[in-house]
PDB file of N, CA and C in Angstrom:
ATOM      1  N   UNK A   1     -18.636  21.833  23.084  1.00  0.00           N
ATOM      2  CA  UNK A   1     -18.594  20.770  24.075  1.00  0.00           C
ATOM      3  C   UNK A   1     -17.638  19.682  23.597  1.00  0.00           C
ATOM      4  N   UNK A   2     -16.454  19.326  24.561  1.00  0.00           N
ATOM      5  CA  UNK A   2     -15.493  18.545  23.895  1.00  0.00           C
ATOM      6  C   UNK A   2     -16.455  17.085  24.532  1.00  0.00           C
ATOM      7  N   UNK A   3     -15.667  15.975  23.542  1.00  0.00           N
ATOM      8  CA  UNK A   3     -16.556  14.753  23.758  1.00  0.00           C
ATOM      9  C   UNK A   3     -15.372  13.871  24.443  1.00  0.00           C
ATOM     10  N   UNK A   4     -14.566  14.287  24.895  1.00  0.00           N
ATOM     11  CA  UNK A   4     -13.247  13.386  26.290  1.00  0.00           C
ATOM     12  C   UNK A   4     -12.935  14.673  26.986  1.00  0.00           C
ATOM     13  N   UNK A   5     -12.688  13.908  28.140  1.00  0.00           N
ATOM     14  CA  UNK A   5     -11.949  14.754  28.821  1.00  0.00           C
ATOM     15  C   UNK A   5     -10.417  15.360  28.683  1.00  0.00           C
ATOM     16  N   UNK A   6     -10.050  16.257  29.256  1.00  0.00           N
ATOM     17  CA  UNK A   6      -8.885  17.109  28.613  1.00  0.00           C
ATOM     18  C   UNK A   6      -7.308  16.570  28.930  1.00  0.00           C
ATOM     19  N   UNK A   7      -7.269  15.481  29.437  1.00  0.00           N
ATOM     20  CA  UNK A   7      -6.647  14.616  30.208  1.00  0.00           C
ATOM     21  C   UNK A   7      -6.437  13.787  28.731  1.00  0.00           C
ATOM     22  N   UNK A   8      -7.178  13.293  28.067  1.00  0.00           N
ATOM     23  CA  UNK A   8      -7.426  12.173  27.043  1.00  0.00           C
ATOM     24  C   UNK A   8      -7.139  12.952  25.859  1.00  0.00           C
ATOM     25  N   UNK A   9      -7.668  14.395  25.942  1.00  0.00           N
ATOM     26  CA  UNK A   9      -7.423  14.828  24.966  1.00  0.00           C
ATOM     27  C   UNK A   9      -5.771  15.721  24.522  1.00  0.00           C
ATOM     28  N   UNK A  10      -5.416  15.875  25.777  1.00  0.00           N
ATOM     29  CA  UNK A  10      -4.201  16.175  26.334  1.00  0.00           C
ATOM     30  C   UNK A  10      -2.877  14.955  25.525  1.00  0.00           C
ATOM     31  N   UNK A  11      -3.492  13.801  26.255  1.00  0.00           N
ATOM     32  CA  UNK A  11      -2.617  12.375  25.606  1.00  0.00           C
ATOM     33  C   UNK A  11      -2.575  12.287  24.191  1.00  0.00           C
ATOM     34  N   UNK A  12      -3.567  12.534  23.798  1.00  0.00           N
ATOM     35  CA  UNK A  12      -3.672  11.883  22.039  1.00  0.00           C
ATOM     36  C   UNK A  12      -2.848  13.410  21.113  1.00  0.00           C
ATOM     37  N   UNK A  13      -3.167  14.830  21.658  1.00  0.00           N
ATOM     38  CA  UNK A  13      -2.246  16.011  21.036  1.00  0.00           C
ATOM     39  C   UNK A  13      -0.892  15.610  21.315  1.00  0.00           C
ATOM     40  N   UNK A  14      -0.311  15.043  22.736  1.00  0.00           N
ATOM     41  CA  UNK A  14       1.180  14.796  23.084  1.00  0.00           C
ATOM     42  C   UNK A  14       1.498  13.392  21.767  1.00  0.00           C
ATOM     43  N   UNK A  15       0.805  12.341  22.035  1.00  0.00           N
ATOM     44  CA  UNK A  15       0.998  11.684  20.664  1.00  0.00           C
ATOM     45  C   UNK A  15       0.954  11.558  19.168  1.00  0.00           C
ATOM     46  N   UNK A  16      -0.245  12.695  19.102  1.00  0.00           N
ATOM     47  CA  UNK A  16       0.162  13.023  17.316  1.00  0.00           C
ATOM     48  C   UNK A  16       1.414  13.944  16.633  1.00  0.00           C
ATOM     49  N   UNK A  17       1.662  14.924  18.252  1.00  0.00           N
ATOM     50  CA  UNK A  17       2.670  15.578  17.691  1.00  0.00           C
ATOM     51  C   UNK A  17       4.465  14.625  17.973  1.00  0.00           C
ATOM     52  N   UNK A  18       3.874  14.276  18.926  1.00  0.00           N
ATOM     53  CA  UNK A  18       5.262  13.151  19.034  1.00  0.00           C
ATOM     54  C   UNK A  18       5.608  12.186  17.387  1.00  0.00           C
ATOM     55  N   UNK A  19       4.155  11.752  17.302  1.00  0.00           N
ATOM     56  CA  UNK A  19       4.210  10.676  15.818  1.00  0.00           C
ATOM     57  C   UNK A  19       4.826  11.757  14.355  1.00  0.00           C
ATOM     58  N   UNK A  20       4.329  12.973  14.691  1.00  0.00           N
ATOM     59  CA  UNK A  20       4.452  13.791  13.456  1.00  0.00           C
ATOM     60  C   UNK A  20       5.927  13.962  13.472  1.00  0.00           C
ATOM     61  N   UNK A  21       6.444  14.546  14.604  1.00  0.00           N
ATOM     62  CA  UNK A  21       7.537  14.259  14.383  1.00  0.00           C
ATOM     63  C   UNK A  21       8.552  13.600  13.883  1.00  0.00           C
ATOM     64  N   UNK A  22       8.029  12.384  14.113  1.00  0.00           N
ATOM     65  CA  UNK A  22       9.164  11.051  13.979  1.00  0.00           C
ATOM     66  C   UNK A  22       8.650  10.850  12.364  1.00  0.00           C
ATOM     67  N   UNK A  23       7.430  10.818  11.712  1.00  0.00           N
ATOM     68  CA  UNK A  23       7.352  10.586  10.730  1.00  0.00           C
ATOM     69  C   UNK A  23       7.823  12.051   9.626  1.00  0.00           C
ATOM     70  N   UNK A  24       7.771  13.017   9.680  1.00  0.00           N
ATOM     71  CA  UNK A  24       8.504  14.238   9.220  1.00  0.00           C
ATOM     72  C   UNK A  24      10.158  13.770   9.127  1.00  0.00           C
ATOM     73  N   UNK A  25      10.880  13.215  10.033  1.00  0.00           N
ATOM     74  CA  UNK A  25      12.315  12.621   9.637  1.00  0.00           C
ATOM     75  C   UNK A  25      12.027  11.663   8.745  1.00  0.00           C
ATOM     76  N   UNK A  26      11.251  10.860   9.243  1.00  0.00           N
ATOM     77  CA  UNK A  26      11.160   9.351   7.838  1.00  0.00           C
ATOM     78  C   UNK A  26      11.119  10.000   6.601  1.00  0.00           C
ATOM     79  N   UNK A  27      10.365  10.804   6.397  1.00  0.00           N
ATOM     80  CA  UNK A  27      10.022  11.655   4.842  1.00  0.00           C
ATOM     81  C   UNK A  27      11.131  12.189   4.726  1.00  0.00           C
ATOM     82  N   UNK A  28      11.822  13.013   5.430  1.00  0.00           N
ATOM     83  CA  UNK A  28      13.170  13.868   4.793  1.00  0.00           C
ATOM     84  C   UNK A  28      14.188  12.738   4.272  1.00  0.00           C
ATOM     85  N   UNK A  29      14.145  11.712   5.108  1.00  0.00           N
ATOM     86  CA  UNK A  29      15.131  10.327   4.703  1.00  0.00           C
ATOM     87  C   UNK A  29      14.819   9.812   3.579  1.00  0.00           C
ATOM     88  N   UNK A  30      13.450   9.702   3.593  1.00  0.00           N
ATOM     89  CA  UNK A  30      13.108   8.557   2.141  1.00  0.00           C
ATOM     90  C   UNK A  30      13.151   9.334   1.026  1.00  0.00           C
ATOM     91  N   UNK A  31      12.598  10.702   1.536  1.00  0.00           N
ATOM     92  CA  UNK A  31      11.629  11.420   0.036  1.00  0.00           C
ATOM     93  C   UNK A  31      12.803  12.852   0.144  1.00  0.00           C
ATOM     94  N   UNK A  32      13.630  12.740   0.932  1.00  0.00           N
ATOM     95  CA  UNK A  32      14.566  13.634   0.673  1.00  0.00           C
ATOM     96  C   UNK A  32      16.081  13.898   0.683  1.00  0.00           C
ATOM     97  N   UNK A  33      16.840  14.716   1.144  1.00  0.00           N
ATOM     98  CA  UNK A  33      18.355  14.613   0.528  1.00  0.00           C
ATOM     99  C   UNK A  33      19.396  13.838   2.089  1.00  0.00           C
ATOM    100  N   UNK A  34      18.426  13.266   3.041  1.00  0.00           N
ATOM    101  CA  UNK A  34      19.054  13.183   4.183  1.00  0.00           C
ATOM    102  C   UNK A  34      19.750  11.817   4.114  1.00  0.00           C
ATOM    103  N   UNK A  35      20.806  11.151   3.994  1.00  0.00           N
ATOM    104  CA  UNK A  35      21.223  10.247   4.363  1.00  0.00           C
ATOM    105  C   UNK A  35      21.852   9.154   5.421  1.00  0.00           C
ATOM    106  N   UNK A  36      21.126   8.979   6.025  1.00  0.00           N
ATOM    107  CA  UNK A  36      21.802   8.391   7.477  1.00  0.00           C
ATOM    108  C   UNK A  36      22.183   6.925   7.643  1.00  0.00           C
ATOM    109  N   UNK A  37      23.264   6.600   8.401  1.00  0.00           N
ATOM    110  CA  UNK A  37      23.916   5.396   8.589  1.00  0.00           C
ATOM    111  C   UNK A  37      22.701   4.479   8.467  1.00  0.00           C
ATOM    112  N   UNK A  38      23.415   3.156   8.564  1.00  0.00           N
ATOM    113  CA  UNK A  38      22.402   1.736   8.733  1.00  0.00           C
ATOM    114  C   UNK A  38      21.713   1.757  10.428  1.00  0.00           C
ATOM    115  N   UNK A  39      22.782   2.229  10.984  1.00  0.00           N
ATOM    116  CA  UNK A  39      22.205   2.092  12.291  1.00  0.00           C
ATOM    117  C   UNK A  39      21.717   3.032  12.755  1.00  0.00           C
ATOM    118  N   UNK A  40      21.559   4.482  12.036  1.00  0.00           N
ATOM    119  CA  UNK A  40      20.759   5.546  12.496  1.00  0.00           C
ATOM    120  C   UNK A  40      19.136   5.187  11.431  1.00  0.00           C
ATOM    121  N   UNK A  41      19.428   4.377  10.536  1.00  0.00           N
ATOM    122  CA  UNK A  41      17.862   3.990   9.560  1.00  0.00           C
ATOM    123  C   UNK A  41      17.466   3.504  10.450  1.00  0.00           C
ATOM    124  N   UNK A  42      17.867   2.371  11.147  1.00  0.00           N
ATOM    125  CA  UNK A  42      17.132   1.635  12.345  1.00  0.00           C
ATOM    126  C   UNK A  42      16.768   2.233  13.660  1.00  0.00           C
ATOM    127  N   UNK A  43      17.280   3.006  13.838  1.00  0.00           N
ATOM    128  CA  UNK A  43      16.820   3.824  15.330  1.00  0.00           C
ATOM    129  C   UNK A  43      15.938   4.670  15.047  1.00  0.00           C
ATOM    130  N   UNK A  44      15.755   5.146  13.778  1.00  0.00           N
ATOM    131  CA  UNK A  44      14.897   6.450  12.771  1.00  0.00           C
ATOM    132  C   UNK A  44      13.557   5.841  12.911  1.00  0.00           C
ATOM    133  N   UNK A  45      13.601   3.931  12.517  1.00  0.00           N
ATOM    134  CA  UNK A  45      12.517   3.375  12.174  1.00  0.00           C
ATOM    135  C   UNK A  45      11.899   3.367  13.270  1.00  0.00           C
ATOM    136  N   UNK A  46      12.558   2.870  14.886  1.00  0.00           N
ATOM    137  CA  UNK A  46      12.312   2.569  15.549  1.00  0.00           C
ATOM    138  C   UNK A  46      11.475   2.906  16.216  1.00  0.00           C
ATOM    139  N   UNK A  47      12.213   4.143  15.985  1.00  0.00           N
ATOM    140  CA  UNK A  47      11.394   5.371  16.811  1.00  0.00           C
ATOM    141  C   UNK A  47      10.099   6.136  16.372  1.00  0.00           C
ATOM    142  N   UNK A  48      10.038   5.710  14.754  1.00  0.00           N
ATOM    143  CA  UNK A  48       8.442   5.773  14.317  1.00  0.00           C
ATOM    144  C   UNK A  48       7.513   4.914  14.626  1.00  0.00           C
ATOM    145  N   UNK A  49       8.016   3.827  14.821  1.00  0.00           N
ATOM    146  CA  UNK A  49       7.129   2.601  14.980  1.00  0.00           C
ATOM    147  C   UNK A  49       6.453   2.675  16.511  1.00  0.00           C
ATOM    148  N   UNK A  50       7.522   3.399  17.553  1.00  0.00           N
ATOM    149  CA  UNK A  50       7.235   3.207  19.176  1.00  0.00           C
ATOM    150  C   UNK A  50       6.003   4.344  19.194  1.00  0.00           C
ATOM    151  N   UNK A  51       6.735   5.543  18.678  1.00  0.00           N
ATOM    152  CA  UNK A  51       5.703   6.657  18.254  1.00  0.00           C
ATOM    153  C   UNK A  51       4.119   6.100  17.692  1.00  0.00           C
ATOM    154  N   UNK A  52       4.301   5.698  16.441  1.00  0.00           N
ATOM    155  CA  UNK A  52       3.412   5.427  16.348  1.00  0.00           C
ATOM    156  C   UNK A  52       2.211   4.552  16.901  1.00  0.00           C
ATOM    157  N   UNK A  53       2.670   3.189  17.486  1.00  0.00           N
ATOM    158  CA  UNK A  53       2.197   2.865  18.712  1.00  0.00           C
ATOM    159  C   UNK A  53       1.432   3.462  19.684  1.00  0.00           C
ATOM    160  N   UNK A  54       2.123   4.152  20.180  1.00  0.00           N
ATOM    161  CA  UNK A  54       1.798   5.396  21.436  1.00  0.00           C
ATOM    162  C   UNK A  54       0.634   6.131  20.742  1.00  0.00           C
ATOM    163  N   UNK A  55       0.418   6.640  19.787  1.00  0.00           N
ATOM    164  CA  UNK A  55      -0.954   7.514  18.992  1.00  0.00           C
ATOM    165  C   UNK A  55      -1.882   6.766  18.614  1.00  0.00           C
ATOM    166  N   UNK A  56      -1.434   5.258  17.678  1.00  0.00           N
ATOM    167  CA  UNK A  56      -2.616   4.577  18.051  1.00  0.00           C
ATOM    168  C   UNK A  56      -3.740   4.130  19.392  1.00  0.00           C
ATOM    169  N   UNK A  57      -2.789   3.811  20.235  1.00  0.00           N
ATOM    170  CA  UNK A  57      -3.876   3.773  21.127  1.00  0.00           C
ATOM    171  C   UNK A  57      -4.059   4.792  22.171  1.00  0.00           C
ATOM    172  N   UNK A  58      -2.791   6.181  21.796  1.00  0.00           N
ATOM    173  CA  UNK A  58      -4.232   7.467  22.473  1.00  0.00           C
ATOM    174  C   UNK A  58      -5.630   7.573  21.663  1.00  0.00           C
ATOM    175  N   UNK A  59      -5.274   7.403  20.267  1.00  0.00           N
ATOM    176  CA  UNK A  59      -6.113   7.487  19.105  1.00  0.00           C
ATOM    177  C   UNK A  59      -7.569   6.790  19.641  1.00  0.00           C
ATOM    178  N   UNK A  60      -7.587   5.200  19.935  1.00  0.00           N
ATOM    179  CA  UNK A  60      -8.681   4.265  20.707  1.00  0.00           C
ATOM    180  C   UNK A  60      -9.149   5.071  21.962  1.00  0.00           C
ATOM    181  N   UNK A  61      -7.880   5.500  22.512  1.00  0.00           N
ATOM    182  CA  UNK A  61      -8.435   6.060  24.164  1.00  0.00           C
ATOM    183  C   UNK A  61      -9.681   7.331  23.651  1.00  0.00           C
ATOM    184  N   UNK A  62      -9.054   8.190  22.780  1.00  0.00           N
ATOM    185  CA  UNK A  62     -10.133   9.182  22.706  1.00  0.00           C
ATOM    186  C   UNK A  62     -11.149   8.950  21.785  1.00  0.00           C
ATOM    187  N   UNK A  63     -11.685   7.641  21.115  1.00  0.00           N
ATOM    188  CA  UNK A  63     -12.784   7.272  20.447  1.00  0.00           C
ATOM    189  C   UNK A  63     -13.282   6.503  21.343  1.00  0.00           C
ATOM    190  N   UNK A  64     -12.970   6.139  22.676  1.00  0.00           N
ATOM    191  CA  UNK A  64     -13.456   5.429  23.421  1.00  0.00           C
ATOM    192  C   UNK A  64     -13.593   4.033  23.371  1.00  0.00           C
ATOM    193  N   UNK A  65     -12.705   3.680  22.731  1.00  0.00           N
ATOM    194  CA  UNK A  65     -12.851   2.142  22.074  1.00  0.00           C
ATOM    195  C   UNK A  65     -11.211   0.849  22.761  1.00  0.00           C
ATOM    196  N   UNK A  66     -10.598   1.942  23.867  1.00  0.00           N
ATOM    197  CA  UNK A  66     -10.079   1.083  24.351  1.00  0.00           C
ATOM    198  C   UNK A  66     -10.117   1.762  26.127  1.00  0.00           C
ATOM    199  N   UNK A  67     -10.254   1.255  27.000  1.00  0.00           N
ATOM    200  CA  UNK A  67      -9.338   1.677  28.400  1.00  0.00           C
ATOM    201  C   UNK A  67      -8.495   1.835  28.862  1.00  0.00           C
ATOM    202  N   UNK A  68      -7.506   0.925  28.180  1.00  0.00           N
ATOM    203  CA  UNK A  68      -6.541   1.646  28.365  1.00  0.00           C
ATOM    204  C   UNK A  68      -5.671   2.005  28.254  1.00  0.00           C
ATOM    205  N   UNK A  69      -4.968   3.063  29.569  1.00  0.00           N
ATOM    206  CA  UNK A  69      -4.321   4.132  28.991  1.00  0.00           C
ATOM    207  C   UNK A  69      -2.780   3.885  28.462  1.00  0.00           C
ATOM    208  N   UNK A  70      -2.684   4.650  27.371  1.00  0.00           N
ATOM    209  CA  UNK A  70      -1.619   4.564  26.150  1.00  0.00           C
ATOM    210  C   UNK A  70      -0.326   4.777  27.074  1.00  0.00           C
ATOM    211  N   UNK A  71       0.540   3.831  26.607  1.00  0.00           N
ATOM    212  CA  UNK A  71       2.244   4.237  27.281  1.00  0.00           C
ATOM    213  C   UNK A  71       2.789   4.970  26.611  1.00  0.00           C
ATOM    214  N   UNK A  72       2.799   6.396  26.776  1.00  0.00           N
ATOM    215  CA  UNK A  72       3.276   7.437  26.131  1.00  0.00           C
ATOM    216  C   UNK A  72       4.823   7.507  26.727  1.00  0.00           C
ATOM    217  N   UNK A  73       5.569   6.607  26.351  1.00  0.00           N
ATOM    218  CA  UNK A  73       7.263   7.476  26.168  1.00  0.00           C
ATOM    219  C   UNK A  73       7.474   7.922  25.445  1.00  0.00           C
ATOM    220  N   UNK A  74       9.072   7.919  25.470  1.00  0.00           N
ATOM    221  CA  UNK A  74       9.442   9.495  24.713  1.00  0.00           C
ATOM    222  C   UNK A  74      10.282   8.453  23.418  1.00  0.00           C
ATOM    223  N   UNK A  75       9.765   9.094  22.204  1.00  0.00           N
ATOM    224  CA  UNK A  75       9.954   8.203  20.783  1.00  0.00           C
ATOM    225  C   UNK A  75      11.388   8.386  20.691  1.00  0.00           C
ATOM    226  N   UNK A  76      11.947   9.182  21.156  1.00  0.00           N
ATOM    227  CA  UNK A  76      13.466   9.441  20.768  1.00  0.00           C
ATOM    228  C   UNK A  76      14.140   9.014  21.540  1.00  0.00           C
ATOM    229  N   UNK A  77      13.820   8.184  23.220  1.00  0.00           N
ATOM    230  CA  UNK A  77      14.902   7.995  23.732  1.00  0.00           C
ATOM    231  C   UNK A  77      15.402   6.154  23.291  1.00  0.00           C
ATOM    232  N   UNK A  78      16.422   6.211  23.701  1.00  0.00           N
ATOM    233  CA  UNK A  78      16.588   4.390  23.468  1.00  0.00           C
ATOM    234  C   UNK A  78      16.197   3.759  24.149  1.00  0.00           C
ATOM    235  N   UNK A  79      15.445   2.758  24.510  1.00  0.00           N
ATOM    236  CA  UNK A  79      15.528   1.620  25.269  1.00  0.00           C
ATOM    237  C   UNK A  79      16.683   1.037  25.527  1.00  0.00           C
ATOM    238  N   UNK A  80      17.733   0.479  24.906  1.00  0.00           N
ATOM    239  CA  UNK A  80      18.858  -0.119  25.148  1.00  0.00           C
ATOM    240  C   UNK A  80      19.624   0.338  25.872  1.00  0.00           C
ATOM    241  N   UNK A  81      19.562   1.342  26.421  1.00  0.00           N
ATOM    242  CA  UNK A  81      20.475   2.228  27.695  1.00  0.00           C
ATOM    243  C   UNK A  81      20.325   2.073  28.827  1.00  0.00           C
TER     244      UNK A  81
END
């Protein structure tokens, strides 16, 4: 018996794997041989931070501890466009 609905639970899988993502590049950057410009470190960061965002509060949505619902965009696109 799942304890959210599949909708909620749907959101928070689209956001951990979105976050895993973005944090799997941070690690190859920091902790590995990848070197990227100043302005690709900052779009790298950026895009962990938006990510991560987005999973925290699917994270609340499916402990039931917030209403509401998480703005799941997409961690890789830019805003500035």
């Amino acid at each position: 018996m799942a304890f959210v609905d599949e909708a909620t639970a749907a959101l928070y899988r689209e956001a951990w794997e979105a976050w895993s993502k973005q944090i799997e590049h941070v690690h190859r950057v920091f902790l590995g041989d990848e070197r990227p410009r100043p302005d690709q470190l900052k779009g790298l960061l950026n895009r962990e931070a938006r990510a991560k965002d987005n999973y925290d509060a699917a994270r609340l949505r499916l402990l039931g501890l917030e209403e509401a619902t998480p703005s799941l965009g997409n961690p890789d696109a830019n805003p500035f466009r």
